[in-house]
C-alpha atoms as a PDB file:
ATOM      1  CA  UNK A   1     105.222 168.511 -55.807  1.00  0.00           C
ATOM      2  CA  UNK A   2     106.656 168.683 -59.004  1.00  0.00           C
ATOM      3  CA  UNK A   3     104.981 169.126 -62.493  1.00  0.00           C
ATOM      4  CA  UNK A   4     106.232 167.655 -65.265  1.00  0.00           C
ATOM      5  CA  UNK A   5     105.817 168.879 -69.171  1.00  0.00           C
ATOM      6  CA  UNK A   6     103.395 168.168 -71.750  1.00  0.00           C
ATOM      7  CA  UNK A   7     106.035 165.263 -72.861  1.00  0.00           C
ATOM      8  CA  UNK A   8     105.891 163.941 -69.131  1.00  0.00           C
ATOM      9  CA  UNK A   9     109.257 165.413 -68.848  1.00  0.00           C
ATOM     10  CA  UNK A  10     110.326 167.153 -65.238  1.00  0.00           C
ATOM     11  CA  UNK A  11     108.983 170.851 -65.339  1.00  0.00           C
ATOM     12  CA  UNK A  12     109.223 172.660 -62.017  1.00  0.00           C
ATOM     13  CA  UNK A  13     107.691 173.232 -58.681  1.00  0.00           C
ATOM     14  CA  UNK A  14     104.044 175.431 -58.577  1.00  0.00           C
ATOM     15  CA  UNK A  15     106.371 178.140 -57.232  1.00  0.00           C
ATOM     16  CA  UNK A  16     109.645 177.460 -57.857  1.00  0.00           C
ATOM     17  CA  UNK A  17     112.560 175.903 -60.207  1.00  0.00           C
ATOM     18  CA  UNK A  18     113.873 172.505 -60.161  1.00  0.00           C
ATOM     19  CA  UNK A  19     117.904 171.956 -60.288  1.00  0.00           C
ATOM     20  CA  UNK A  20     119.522 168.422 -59.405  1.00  0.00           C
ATOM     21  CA  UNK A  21     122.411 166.719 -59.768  1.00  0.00           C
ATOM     22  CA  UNK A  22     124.142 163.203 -60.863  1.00  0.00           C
ATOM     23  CA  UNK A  23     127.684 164.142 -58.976  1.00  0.00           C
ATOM     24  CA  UNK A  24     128.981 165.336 -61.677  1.00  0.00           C
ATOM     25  CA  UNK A  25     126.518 168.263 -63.366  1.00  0.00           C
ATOM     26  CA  UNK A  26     123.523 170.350 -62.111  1.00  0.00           C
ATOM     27  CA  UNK A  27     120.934 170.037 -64.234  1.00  0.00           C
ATOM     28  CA  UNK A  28     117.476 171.798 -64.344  1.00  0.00           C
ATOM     29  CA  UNK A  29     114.705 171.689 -66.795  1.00  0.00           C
ATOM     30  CA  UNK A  30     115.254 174.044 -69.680  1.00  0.00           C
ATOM     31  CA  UNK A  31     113.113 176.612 -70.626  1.00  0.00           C
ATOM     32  CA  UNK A  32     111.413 174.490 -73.462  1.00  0.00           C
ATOM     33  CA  UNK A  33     109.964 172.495 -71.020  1.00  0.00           C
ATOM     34  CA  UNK A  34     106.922 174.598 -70.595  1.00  0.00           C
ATOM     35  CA  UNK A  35     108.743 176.256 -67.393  1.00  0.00           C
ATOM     36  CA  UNK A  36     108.658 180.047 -66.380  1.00  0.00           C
ATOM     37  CA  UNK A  37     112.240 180.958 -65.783  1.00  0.00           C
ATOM     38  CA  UNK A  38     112.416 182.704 -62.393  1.00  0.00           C
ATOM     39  CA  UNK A  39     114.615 185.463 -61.330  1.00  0.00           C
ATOM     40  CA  UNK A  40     116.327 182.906 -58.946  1.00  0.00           C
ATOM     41  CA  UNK A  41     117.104 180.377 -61.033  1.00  0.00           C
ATOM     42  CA  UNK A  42     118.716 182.733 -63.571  1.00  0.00           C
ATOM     43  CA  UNK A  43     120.707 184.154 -60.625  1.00  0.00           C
ATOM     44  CA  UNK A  44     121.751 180.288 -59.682  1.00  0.00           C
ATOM     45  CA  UNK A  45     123.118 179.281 -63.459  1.00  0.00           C
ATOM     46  CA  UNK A  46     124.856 182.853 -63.026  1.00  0.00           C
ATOM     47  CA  UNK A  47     126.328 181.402 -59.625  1.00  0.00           C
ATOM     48  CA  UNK A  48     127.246 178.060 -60.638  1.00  0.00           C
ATOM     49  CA  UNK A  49     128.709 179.640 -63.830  1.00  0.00           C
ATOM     50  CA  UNK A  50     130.970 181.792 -61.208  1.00  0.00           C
ATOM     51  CA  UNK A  51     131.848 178.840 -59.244  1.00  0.00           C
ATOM     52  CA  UNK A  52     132.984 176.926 -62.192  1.00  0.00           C
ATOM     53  CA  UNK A  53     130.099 174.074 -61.698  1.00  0.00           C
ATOM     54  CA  UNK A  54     129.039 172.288 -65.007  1.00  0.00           C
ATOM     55  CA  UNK A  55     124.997 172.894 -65.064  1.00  0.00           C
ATOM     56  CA  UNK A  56     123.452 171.253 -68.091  1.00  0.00           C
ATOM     57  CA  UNK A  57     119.825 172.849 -69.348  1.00  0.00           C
ATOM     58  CA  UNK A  58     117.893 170.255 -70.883  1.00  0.00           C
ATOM     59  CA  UNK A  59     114.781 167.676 -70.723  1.00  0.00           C
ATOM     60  CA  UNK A  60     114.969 165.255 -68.079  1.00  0.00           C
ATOM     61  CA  UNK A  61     113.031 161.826 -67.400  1.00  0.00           C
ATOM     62  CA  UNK A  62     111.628 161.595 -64.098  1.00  0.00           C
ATOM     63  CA  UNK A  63     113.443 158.415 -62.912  1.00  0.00           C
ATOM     64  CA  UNK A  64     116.389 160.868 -63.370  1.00  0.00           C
ATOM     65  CA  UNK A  65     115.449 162.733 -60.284  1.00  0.00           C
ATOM     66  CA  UNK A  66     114.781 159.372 -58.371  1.00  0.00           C
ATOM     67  CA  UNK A  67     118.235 158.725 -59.333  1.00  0.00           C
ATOM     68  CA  UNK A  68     119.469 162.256 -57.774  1.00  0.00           C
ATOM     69  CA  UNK A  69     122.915 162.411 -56.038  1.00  0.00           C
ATOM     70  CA  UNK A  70     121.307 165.719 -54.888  1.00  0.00           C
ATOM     71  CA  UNK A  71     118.410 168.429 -55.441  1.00  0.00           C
ATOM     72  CA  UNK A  72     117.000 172.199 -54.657  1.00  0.00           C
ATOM     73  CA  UNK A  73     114.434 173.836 -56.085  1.00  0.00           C
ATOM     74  CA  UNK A  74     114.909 177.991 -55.991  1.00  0.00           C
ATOM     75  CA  UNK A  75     112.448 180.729 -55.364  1.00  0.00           C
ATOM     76  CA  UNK A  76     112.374 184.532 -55.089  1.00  0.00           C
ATOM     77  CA  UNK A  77     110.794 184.092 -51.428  1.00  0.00           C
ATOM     78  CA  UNK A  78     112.834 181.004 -50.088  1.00  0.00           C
ATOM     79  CA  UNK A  79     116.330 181.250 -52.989  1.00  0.00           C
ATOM     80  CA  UNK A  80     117.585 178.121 -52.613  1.00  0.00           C
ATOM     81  CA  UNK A  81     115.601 175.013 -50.527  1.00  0.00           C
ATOM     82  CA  UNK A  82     117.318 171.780 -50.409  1.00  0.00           C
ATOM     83  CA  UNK A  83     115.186 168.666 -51.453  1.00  0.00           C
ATOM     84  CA  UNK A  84     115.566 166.337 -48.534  1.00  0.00           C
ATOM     85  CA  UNK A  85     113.458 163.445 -49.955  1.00  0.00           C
ATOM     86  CA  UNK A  86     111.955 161.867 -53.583  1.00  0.00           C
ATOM     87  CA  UNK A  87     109.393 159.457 -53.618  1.00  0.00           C
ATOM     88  CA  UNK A  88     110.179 158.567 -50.113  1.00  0.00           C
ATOM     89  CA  UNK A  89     114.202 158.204 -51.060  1.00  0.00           C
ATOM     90  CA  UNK A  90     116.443 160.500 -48.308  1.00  0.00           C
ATOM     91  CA  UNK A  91     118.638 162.170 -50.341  1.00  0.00           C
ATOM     92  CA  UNK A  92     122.349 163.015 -48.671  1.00  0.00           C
ATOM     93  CA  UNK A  93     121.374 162.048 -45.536  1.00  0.00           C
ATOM     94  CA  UNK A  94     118.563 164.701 -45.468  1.00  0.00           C
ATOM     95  CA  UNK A  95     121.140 167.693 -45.601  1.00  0.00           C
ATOM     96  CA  UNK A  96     122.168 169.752 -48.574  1.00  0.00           C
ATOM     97  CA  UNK A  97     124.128 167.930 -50.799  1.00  0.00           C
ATOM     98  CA  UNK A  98     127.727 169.829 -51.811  1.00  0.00           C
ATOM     99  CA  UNK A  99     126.768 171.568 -54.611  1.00  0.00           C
ATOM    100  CA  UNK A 100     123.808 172.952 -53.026  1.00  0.00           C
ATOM    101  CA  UNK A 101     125.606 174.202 -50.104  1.00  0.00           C
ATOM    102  CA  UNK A 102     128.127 175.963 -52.300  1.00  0.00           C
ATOM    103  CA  UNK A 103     125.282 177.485 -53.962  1.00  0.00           C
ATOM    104  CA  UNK A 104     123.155 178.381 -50.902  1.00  0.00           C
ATOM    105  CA  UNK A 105     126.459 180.283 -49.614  1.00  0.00           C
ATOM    106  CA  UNK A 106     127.319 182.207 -52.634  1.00  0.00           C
ATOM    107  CA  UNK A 107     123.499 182.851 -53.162  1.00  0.00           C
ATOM    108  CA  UNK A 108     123.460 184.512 -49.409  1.00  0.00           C
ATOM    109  CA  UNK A 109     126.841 186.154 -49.697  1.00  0.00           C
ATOM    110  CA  UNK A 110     125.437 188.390 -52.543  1.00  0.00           C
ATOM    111  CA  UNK A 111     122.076 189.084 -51.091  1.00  0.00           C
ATOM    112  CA  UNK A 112     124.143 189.762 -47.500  1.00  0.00           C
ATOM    113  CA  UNK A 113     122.802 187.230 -45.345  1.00  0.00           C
ATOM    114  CA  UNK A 114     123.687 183.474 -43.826  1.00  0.00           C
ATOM    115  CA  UNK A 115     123.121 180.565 -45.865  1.00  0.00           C
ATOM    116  CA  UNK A 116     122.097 178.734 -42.132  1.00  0.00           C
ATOM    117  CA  UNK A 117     120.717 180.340 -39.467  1.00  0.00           C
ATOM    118  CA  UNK A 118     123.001 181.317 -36.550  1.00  0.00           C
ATOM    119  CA  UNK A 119     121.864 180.511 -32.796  1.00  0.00           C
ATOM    120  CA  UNK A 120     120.648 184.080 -31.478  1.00  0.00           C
ATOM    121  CA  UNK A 121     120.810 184.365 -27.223  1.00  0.00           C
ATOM    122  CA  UNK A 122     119.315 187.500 -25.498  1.00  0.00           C
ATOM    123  CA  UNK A 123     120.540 189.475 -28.838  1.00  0.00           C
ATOM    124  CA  UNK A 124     117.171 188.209 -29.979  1.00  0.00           C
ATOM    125  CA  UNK A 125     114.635 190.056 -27.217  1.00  0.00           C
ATOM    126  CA  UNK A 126     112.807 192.889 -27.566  1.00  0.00           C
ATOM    127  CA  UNK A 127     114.409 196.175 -25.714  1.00  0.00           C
ATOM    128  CA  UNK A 128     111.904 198.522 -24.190  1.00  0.00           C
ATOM    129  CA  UNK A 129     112.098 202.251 -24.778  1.00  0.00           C
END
């Protein structure tokens, strides 16, 4: 769920920060819209500042999310989690859109691990001692 602002504005998740994007900018709620600005989104506008994407801070309607092209919300425990659907609306087929893909790569490049989760065979089990 997401909460919107005092104005009726988009806010955030209850744990996390809200980024989208029109294909052409991300955008995410700005910090004047009541939200708390999380470690991971501040490391997110550092990464999309590094990969040269436009990100525009600001107060957004919420027919402007309806109208996403794409969408993630970011948290300290999950970084970044693709939004798959709004209001019932698949968004990129249900996979992360390209912005959020760049993002979830650089994001698990500098914390050293996979953005996706690679098939593990008998390198998975449990060795006895």
């Amino acid at each position: 769920a997401i909460m919107l602002s005092n104005r009726g504005d988009l806010a955030e998740g209850s744990t996390s920060n809200l980024f989208f994007s029109n294909g052409k900018e991300l955008r995410t709620p700005s910090e004047d819209c009541g939200i708390l600005p999380g470690i991971s989104r501040d490391t997110v506008l550092r990464l999309a500042a590094k990969c040269k994407i436009r990100v525009r801070e600001g107060r957004f309607p919420v027919k402007d999310l309806g109208n996403a092209y794409e969408a993630f919300l970011t948290s300290s425990l999950r970084g970044i989690v693709p939004v798959r659907k709004v209001d019932g609306l698949v968004l990129q087929g249900g996979m992360p859109g390209p912005l959020t893909r760049i993002l979830m790569n650089e994001y698990a490049r500098m914390i050293g691990m996979r953005a996706e989760p690679k098939n593990r065979t008998d390198g998975n089990k449990r060795r006895r001692s």
